[in-house]
C-alpha atoms as a PDB file:
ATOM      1  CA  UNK A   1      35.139  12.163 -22.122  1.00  0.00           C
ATOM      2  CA  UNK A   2      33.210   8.700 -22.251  1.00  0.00           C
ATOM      3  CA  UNK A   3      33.321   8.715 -18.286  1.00  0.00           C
ATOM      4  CA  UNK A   4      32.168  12.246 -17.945  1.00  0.00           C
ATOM      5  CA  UNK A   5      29.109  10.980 -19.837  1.00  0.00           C
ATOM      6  CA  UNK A   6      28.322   7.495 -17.814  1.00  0.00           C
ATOM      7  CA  UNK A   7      28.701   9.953 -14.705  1.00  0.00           C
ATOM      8  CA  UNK A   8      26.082  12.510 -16.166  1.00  0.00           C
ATOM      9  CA  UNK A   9      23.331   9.909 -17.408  1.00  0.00           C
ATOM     10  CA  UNK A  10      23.986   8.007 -14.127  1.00  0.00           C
ATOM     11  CA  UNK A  11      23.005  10.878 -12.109  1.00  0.00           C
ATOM     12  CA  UNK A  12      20.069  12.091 -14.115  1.00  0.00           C
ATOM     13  CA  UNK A  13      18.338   9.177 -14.088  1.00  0.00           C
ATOM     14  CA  UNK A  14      18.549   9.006 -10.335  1.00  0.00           C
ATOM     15  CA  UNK A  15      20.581   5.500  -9.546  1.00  0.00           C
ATOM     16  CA  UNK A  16      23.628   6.040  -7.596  1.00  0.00           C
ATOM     17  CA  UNK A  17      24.806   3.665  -5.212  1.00  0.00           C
ATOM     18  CA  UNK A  18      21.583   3.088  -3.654  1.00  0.00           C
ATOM     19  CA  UNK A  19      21.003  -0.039  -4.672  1.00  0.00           C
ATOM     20  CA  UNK A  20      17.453  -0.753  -2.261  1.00  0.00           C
ATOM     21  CA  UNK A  21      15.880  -0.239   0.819  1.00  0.00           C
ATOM     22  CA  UNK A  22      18.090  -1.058   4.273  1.00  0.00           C
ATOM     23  CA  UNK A  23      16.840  -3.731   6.598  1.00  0.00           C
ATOM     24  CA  UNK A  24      15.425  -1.124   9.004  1.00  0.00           C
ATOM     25  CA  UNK A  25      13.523   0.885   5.956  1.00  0.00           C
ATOM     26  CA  UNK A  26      11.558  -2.908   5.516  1.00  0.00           C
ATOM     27  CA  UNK A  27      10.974  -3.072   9.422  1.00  0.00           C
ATOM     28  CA  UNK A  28       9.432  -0.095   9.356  1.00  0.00           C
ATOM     29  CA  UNK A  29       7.074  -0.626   6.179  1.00  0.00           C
ATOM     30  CA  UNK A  30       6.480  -4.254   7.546  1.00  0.00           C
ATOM     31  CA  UNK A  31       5.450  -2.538  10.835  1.00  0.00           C
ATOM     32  CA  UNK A  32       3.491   0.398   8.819  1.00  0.00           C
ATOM     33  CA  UNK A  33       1.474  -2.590   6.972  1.00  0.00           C
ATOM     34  CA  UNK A  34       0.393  -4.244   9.942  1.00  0.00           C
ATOM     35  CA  UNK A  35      -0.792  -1.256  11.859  1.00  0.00           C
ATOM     36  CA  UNK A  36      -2.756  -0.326   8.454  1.00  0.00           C
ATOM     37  CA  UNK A  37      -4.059  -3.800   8.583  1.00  0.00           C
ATOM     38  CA  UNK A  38      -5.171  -3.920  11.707  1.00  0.00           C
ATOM     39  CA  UNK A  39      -6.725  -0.443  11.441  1.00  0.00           C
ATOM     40  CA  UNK A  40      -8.701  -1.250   8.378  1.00  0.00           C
ATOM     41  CA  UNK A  41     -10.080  -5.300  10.092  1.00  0.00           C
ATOM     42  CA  UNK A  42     -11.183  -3.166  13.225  1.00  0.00           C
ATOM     43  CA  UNK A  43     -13.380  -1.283  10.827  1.00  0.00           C
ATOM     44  CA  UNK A  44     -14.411  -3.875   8.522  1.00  0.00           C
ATOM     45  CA  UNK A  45     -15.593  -5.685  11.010  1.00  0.00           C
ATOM     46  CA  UNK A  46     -17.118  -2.965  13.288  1.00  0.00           C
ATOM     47  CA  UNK A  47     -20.941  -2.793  13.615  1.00  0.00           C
ATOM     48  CA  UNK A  48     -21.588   0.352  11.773  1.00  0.00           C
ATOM     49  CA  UNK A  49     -20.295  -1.529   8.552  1.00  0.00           C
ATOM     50  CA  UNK A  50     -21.351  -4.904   9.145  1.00  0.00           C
ATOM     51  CA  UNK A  51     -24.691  -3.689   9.109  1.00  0.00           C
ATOM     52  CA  UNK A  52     -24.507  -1.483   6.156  1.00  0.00           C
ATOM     53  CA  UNK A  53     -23.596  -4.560   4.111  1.00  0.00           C
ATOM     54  CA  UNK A  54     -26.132  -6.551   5.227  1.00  0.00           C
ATOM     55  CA  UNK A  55     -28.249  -3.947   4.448  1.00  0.00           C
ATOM     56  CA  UNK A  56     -27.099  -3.513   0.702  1.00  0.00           C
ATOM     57  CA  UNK A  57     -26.216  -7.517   0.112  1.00  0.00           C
ATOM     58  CA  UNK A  58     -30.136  -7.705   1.053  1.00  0.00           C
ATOM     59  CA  UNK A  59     -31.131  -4.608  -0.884  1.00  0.00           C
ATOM     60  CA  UNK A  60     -29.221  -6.581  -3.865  1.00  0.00           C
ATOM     61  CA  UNK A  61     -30.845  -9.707  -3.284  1.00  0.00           C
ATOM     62  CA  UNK A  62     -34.136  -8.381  -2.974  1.00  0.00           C
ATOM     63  CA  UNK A  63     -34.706  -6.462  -6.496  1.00  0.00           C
ATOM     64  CA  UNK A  64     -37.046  -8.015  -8.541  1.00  0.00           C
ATOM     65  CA  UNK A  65     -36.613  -9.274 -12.332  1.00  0.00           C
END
């Protein structure tokens, strides 16, 4: 009866054998964070938004006390 019950609570809280993600499943979120990386530097450091925080920074820095 005591197995029955290890058996139940082991597969309602959702931990069978898989114990982690498989080399390939890290490749692919290593490769995934790289892309979004590079994605989010190309538009960081794109025109549009370089000048729109120069524009605030000296918005900021120009209020007076």
């Amino acid at each position: 009866m005591k197995i029955i019950w290890i058996r139940i609570r082991t597969a309602l809280s959702g931990r069978g054998h898989d114990a982690g993600m498989s080399t390939s499943e890290y490749a692919m979120g290593t490769i995934a964070a790289c892309a979004f990386a590079a994605v989010l530097y190309k538009v960081v450091t794109s025109e549009v938004v370089s000048t729109a925080l120069q524009s605030t920074i000296g918005k900021a820095l120009d209020v007076p006390f």
